[in-house]
Protein backbone atom coordinates (compact mmCIF):
# COMPACT_ATOMS: atom_id res chain seq x y z
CA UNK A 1 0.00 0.00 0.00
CA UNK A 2 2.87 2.15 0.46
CA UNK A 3 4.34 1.49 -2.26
CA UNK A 4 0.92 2.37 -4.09
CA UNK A 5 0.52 5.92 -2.42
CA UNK A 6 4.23 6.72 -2.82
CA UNK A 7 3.67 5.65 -6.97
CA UNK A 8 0.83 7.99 -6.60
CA UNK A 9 3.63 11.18 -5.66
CA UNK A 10 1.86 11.45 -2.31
CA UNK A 11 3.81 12.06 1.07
CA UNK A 12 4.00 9.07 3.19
CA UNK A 13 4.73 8.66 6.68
CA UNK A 14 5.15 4.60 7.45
CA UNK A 15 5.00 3.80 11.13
CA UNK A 16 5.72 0.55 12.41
CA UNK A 17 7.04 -0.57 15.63
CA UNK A 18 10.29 -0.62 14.84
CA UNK A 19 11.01 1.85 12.09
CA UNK A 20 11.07 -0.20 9.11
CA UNK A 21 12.61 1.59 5.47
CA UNK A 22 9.77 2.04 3.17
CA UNK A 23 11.64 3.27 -0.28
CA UNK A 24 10.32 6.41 -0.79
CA UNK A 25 8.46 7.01 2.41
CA UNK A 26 9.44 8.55 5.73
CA UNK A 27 9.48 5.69 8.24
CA UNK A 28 8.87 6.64 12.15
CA UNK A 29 9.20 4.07 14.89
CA UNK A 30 6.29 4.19 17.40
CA UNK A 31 3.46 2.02 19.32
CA UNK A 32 -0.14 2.62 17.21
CA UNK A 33 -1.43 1.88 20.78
CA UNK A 34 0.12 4.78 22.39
CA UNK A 35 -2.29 7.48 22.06
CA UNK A 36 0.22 10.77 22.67
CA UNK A 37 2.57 8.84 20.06
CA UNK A 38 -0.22 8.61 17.16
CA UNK A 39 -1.26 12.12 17.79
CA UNK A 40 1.83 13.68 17.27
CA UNK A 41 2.72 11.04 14.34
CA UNK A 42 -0.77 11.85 12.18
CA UNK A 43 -0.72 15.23 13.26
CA UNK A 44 -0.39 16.71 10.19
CA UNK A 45 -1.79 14.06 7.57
CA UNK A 46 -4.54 14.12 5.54
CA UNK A 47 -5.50 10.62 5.64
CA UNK A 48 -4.29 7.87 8.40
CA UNK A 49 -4.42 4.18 7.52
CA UNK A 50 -5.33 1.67 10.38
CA UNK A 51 -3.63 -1.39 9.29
CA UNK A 52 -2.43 -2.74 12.37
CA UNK A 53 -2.22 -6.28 13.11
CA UNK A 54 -1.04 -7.51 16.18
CA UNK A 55 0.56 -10.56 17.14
CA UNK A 56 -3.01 -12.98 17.79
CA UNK A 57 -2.40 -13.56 21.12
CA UNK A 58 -2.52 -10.03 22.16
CA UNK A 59 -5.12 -8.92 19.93
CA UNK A 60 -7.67 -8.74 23.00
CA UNK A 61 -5.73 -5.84 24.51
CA UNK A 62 -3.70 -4.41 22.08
CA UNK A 63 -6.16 -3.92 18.76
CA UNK A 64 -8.93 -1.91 20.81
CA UNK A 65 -6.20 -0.04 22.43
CA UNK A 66 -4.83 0.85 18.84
CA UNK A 67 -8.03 1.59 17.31
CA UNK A 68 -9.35 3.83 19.45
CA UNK A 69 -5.39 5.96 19.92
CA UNK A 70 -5.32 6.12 15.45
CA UNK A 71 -9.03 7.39 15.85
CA UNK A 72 -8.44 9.97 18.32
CA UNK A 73 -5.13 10.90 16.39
CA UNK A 74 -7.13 11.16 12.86
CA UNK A 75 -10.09 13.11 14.49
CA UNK A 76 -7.73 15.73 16.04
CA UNK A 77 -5.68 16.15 12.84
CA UNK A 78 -8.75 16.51 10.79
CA UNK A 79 -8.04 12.78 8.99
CA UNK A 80 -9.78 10.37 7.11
CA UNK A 81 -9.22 7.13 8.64
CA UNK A 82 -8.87 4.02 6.79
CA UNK A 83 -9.10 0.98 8.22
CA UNK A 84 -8.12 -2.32 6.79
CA UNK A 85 -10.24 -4.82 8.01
CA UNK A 86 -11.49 -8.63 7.67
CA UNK A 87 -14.60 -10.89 7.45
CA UNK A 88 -14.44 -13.14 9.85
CA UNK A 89 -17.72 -11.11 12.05
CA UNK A 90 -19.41 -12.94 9.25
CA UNK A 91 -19.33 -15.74 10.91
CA UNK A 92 -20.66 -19.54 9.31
CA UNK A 93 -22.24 -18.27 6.02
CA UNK A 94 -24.57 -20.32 3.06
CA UNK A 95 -23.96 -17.51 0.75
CA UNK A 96 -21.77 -14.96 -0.52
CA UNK A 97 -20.67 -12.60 1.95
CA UNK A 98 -21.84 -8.74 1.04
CA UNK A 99 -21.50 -5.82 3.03
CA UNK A 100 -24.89 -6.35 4.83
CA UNK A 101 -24.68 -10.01 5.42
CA UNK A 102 -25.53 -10.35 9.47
CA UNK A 103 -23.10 -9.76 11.50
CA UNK A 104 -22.87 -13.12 13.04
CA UNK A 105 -19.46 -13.87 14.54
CA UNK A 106 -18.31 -17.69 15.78
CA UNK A 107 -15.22 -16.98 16.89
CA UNK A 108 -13.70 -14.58 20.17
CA UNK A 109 -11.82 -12.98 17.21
CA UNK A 110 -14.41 -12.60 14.62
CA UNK A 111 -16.57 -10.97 17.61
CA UNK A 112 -13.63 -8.34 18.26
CA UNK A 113 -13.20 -7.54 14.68
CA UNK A 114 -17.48 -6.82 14.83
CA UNK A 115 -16.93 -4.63 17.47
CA UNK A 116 -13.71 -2.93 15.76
CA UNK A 117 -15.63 -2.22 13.01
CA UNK A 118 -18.75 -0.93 14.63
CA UNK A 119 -16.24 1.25 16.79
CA UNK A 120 -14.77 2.92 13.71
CA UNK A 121 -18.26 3.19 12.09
CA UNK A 122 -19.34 4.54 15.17
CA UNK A 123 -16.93 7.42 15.56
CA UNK A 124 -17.67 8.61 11.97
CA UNK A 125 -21.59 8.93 12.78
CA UNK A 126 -20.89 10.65 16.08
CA UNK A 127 -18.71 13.14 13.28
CA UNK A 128 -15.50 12.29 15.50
CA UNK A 129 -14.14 11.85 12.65
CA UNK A 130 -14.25 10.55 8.99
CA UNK A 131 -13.82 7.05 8.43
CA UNK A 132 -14.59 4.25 5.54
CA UNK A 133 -13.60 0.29 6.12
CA UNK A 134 -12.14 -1.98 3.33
CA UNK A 135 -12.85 -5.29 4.47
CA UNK A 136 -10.76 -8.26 3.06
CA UNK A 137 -11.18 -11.96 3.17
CA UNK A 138 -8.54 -14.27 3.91
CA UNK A 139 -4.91 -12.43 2.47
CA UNK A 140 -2.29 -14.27 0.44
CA UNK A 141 0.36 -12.51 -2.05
CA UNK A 142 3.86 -11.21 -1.76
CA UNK A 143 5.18 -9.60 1.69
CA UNK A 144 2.48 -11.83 3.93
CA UNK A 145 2.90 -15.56 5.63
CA UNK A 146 -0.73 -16.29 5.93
CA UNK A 147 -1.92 -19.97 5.70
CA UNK A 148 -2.76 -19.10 2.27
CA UNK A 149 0.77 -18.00 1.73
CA UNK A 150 3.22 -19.75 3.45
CA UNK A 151 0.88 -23.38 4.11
CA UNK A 152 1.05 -23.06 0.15
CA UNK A 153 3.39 -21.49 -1.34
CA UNK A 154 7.02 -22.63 0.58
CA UNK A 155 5.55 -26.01 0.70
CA UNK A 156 5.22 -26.03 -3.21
CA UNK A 157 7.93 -24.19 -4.11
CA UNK A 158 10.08 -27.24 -2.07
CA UNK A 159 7.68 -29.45 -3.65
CA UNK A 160 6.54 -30.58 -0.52
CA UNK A 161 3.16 -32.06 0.32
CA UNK A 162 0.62 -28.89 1.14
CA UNK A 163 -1.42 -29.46 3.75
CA UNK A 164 -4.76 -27.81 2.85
CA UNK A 165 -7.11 -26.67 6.47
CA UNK A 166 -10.47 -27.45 5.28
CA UNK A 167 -12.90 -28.86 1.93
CA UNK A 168 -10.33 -29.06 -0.72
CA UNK A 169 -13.10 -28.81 -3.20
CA UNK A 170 -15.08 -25.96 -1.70
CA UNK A 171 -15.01 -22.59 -3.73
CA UNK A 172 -12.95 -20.16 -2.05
CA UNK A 173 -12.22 -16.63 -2.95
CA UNK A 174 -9.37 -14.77 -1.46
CA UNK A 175 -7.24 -11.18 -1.03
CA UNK A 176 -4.46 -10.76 -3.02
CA UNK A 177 -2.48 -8.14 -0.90
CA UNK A 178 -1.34 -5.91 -3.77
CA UNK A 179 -5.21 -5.54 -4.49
CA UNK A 180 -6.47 -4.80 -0.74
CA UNK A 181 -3.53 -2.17 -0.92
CA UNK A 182 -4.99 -0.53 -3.71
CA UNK A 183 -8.09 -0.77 -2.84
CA UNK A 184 -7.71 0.77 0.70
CA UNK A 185 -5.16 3.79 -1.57
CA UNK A 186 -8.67 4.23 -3.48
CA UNK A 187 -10.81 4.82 -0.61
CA UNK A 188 -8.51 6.86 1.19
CA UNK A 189 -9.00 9.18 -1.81
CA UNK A 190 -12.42 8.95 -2.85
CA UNK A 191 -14.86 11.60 -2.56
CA UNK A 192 -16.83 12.09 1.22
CA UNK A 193 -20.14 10.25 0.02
CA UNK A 194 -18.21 6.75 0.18
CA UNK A 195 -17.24 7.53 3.63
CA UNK A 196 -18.84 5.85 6.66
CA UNK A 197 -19.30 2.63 5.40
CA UNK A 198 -18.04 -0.83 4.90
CA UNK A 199 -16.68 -2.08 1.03
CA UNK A 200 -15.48 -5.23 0.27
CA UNK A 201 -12.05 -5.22 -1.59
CA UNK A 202 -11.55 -6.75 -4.87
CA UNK A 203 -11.61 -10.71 -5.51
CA UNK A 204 -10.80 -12.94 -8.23
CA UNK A 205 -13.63 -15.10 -9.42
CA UNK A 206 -13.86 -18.15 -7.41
CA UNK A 207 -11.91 -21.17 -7.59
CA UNK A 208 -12.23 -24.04 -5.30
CA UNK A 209 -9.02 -25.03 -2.74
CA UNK A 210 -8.00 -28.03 -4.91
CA UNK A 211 -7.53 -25.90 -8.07
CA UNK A 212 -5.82 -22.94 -6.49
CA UNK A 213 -3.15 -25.59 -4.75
CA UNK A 214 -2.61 -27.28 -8.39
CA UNK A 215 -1.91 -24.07 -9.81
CA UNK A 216 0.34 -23.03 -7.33
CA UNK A 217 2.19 -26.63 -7.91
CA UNK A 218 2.18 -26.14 -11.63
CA UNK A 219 3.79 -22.57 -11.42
CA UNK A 220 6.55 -24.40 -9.06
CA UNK A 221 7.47 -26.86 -11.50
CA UNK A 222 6.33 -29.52 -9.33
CA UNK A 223 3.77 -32.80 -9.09
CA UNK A 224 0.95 -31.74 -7.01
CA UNK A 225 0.98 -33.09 -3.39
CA UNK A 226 -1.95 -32.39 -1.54
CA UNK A 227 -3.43 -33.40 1.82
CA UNK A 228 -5.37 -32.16 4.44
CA UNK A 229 -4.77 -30.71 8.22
CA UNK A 230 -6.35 -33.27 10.42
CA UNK A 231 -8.07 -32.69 13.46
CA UNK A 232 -4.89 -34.68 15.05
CA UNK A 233 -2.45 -31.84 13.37
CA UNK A 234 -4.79 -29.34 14.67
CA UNK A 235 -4.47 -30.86 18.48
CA UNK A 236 -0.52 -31.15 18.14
CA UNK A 237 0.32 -27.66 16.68
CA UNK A 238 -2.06 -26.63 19.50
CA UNK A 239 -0.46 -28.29 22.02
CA UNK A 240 2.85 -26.21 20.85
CA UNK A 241 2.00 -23.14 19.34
CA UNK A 242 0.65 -19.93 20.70
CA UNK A 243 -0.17 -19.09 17.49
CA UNK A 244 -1.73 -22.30 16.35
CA UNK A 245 -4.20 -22.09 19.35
CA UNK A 246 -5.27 -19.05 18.61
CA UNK A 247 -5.89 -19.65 14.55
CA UNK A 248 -7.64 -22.74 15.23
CA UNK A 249 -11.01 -21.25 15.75
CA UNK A 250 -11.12 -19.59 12.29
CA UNK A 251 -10.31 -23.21 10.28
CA UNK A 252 -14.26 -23.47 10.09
CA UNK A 253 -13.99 -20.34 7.16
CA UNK A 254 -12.54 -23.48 4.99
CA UNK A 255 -15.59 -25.98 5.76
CA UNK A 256 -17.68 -23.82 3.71
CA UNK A 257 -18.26 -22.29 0.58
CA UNK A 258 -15.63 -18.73 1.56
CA UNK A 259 -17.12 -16.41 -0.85
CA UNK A 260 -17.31 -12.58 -0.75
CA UNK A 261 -19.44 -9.96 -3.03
CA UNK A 262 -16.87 -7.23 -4.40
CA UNK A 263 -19.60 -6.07 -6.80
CA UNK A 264 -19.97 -2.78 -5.02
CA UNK A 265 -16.33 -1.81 -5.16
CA UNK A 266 -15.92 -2.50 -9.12
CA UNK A 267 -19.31 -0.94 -9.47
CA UNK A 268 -17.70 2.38 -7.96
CA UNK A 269 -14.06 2.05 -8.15
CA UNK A 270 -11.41 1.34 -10.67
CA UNK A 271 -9.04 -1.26 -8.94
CA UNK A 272 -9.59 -4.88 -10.54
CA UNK A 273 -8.64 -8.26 -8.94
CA UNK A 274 -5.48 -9.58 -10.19
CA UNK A 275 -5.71 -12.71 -11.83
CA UNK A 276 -5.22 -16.14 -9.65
CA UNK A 277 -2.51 -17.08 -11.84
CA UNK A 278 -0.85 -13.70 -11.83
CA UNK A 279 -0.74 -13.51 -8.24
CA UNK A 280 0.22 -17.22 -7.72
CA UNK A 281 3.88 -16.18 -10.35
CA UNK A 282 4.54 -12.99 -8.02
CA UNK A 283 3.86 -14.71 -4.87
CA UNK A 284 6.16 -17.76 -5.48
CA UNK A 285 9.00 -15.44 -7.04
CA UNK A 286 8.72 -13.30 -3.55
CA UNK A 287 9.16 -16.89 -1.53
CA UNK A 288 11.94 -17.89 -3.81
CA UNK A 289 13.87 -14.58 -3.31
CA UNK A 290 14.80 -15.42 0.19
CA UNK A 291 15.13 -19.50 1.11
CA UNK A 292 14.77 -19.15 4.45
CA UNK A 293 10.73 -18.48 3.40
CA UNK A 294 10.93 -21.82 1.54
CA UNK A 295 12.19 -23.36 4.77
CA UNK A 296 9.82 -22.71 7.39
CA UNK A 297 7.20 -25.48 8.04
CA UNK A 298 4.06 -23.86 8.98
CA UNK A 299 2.14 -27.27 9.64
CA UNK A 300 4.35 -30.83 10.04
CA UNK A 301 4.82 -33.60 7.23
């Protein structure tokens, strides 16, 4: 997304943690939940995008404690806020997911991301401040590990077996991360009326698990190898893994049809989904650039 603004000719300020370069943008080191720190960082920007994610298992404490600092810092500086957001409030769905599907959450996480969002919706009709929500399904792409990403893609690039978390033959529709960027760049610089809502980033048209796996293989130069995550895998990596734990609630997304409604965005917005096999060529050239991505074993043989 950076990237995408700075492309644009548009000042950036990237804040992370830690400081991270971002070619072409200023980069500032600071904690998105301390509130003093994100006023003074946003204080003179036109638009301030909420992308945090942090680590799952302090999401509980940390993600509120973010939101509400980045809205307070965009409402004093006179902002737009932007917030980059997911659909797992959705909950267990039997049909596409649009942007009024019920809010119907099974998960402690995809009941914190409903209240996120109402939060943030919630400020702009108090007229806090001005805020619009792209809302992404599962991501996969270059610069992101997601089981999408790296359950996939450094298996098959070692031509390994991929282990896939749910219905192998389900359809499945997914965010490519260069296209949620670009998405979120657009609403950050549309016009006021498509403010205060919720818009579903751009989505390929759907393939199903199986298919998306073989094409992955087939870009690697490799015999497809495909099996499934057990409910015995599940136990083990839970029995070991912070992470793992936490994730497990959210493996029912792949035990149904995962399909989301982008027809309102391409009805009002000019960013297109890239194509599967597009994405799938980037992706494993981004894995392959550094073998230590090729290495890591996100679930065991």
């Amino acid at each position: 997304m950076c990237a995408d603004l700075v492309r644009r000719g548009l000042p950036v300020r990237a804040v992370t943690r830690s400081g991270t370069p971002v070619e072409g943008a200023e980069a500032v080191a600071a904690d998105a939940g301390d509130a003093p720190a994100m006023r003074d960082v946003c204080r003179d920007a036109a638009v301030v995008h909420h992308c945090v994610n942090p680590p799952f298992t302090t999401w509980r404490a940390a993600f509120p404690a973010a939101t509400r600092a980045l809205l307070a810092a965009a409402g004093a500086a006179g902002a737009r806020l932007v917030f980059a957001d997911d659909t797992w409030m959705y909950g267990r769905v039997d049909a596409p997911m649009r942007e009024d599907t019920t809010v119907a959450p099974v998960s402690s996480k995809g009941v914190l991301r409903a209240w996120l969002a109402e939060m943030v919706l919630a400020a702009h009709a108090r007229g806090e401040v001005e805020t619009v929500i792209g809302r992404a399904p599962e991501l996969w792409g270059p610069g992101v590990e997601s089981l999408l990403a790296a359950g996939v893609f450094g298996e098959a690039a070692q031509g390994r077996t991929v282990r896939w978390p749910g219905d192998l033959d389900l359809p499945m529709t997914a965010g490519y991360t260069p296209d949620v960027g670009a998405a979120l760049v657009e609403l950050s610089l549309a016009p006021a009326s498509a403010t205060g809502r919720v818009w579903h980033t751009p989505v390929p048209p759907a393939i199903t698990g199986r298919q998306f796996v073989e094409r992955v293989f087939a870009a690697a130069g490799h015999e497809p190898r495909i099996g499934r995550i057990t409910p015995a895998m599940v136990a083990a990596m839970r029995l070991v893994s912070p992470i793992a734990r936490e994730g497990a609630e959210l493996l029912y997304q792949f035990e149904q049809p995962f399909l989301v409604d982008d027809s309102a965005f391409r009805a009002s917005f000019a960013t297109r989904a890239t194509d599967w096999d597009d994405g799938i060529a980037a992706t494993l050239a981004w894995y392959r650039a550094d073998p230590d991505r090729t290495r890591r074993r996100l679930v065991p043989a």
